[in-house]
N, C-alpha and C. Protein backbone atom coordinates (compact mmCIF):
# COMPACT_ATOMS: atom_id res chain seq x y z
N UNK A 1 -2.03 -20.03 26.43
CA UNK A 1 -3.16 -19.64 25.62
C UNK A 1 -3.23 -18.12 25.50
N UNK A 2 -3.30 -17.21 26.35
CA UNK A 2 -3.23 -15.94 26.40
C UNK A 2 -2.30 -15.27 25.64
N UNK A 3 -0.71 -16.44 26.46
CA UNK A 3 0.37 -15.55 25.76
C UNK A 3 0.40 -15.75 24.10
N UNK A 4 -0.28 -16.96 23.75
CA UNK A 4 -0.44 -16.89 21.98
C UNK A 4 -1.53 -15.71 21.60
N UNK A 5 -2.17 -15.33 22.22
CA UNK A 5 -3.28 -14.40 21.72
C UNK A 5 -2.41 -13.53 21.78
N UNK A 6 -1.88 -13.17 22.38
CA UNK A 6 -1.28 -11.33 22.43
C UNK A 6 -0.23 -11.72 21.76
N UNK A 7 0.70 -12.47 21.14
CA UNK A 7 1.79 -12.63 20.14
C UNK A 7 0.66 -12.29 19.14
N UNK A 8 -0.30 -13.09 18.82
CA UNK A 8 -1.21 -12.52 17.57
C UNK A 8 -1.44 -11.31 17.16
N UNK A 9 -2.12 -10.16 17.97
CA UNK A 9 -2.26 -9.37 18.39
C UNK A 9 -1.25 -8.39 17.92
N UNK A 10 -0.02 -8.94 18.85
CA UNK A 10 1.13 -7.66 18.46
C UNK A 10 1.81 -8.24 16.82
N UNK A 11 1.23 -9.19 16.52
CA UNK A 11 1.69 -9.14 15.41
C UNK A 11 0.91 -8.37 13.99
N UNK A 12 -0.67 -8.68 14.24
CA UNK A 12 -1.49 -7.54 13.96
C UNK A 12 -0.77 -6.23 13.63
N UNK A 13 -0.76 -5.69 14.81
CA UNK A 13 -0.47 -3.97 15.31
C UNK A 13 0.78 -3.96 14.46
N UNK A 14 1.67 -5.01 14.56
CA UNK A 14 3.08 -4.16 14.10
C UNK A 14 2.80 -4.30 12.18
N UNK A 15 2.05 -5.59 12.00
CA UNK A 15 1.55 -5.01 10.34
C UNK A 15 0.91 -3.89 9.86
N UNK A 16 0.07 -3.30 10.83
CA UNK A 16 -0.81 -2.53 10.49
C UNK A 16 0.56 -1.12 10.55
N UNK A 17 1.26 -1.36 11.70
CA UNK A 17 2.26 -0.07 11.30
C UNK A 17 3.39 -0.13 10.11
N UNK A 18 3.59 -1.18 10.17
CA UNK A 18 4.60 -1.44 8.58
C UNK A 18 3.83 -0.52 7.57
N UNK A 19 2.45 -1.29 7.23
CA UNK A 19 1.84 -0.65 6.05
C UNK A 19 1.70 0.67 6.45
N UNK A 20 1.24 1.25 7.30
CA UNK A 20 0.81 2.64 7.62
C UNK A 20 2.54 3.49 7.01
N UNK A 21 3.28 3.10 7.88
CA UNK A 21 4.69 3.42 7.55
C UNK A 21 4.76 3.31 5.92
N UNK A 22 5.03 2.41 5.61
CA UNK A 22 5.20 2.24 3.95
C UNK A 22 3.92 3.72 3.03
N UNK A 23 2.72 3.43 3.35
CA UNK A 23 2.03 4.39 2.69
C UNK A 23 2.05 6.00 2.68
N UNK A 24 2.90 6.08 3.96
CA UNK A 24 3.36 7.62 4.03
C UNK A 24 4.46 7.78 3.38
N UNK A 25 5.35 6.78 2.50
CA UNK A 25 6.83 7.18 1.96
C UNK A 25 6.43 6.90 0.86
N UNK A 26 5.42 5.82 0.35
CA UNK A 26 4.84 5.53 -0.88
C UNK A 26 3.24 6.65 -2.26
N UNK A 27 3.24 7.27 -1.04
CA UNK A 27 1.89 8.48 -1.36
C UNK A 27 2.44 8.97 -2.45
N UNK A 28 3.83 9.54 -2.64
CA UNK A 28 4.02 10.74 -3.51
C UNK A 28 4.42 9.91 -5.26
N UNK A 29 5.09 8.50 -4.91
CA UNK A 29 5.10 7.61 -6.24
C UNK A 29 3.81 7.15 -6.61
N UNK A 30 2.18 7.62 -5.54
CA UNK A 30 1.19 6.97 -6.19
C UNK A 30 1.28 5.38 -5.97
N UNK A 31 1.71 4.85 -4.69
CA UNK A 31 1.80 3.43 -5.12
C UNK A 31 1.67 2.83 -3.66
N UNK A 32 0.51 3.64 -3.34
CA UNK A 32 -0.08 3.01 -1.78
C UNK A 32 -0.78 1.50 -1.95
N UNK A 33 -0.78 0.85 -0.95
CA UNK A 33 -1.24 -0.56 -0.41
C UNK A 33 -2.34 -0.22 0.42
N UNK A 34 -4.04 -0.74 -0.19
CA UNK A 34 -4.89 -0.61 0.58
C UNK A 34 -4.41 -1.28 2.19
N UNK A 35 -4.81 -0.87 3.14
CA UNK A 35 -4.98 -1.10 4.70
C UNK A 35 -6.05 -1.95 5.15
N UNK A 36 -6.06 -3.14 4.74
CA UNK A 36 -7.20 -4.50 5.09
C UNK A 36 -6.79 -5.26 6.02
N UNK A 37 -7.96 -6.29 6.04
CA UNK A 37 -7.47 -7.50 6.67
C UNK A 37 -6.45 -7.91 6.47
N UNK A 38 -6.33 -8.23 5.08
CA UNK A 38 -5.81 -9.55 4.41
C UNK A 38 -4.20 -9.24 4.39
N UNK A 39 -3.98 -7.65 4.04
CA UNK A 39 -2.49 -7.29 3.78
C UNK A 39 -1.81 -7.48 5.35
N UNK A 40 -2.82 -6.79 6.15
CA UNK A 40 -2.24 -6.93 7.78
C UNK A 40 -1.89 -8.05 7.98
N UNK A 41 -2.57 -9.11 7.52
CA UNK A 41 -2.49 -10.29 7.84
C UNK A 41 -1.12 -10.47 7.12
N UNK A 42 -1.01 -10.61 6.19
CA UNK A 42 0.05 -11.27 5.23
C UNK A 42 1.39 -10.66 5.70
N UNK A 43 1.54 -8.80 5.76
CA UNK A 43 2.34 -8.36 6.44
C UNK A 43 2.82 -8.80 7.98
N UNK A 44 1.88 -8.80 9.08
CA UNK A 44 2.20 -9.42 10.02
C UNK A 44 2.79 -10.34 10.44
N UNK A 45 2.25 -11.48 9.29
CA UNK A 45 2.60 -12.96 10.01
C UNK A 45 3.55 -13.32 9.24
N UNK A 46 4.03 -12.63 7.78
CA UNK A 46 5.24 -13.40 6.83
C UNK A 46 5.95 -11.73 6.74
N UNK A 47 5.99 -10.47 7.85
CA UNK A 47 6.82 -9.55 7.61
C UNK A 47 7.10 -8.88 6.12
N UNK A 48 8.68 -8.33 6.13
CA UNK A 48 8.78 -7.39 5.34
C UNK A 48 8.92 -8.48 3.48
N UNK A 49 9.03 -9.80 3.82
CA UNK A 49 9.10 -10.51 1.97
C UNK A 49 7.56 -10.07 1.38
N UNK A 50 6.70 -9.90 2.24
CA UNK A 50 5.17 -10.24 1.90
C UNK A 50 4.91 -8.27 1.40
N UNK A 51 5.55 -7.56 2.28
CA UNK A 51 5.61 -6.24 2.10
C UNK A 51 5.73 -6.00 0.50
N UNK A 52 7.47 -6.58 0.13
CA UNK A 52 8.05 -6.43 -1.16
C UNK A 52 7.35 -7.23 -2.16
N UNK A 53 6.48 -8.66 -1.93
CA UNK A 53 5.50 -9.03 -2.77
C UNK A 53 4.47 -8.50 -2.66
N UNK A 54 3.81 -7.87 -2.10
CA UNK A 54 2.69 -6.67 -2.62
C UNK A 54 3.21 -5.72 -3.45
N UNK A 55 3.83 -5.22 -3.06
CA UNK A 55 4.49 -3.89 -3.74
C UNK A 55 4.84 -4.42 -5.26
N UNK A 56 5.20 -5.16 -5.05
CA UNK A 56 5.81 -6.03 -6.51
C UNK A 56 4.74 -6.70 -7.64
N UNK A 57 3.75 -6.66 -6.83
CA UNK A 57 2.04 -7.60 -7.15
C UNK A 57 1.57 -5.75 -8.03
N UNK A 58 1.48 -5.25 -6.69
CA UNK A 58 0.49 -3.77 -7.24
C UNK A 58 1.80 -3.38 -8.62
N UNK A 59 2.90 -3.23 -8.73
CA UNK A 59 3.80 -2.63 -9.44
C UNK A 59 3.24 -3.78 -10.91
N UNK A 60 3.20 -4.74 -11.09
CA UNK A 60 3.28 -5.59 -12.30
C UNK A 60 1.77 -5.19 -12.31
N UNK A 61 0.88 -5.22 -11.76
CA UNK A 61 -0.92 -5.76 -12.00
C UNK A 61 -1.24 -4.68 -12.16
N UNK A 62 -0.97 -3.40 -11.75
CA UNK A 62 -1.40 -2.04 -11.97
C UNK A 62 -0.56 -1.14 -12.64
């Protein structure tokens, strides 16, 4: 039980640094990814495909 909470957790943290990472190389094309729940989430738990479908979402919708 615990050890599933802290897999959660670090899976959290390491989305939240993907995006953080991505928005410092992405600032100067103008083509940052708000920092929410929902992206952490999506980043975290389905990694870097979910990364390239945002990016790909904001690139067509905006």
């Amino acid at each position: 039980m615990l050890k599933s909470i802290f897999l959660l957790l670090r899976k959290f943290i390491l989305g939240a640094f993907i995006l953080y990472g991505y928005n410092l190389l992405a600032v100067s094309f103008n083509m940052m990814i708000p920092i929410n729940l929902i992206t952490i989430c999506l980043v975290g738990f389905l990694g870097l495909p979910a990364l390239f479908s945002l990016v790909l979402l904001l690139v067509l919708v905006f």
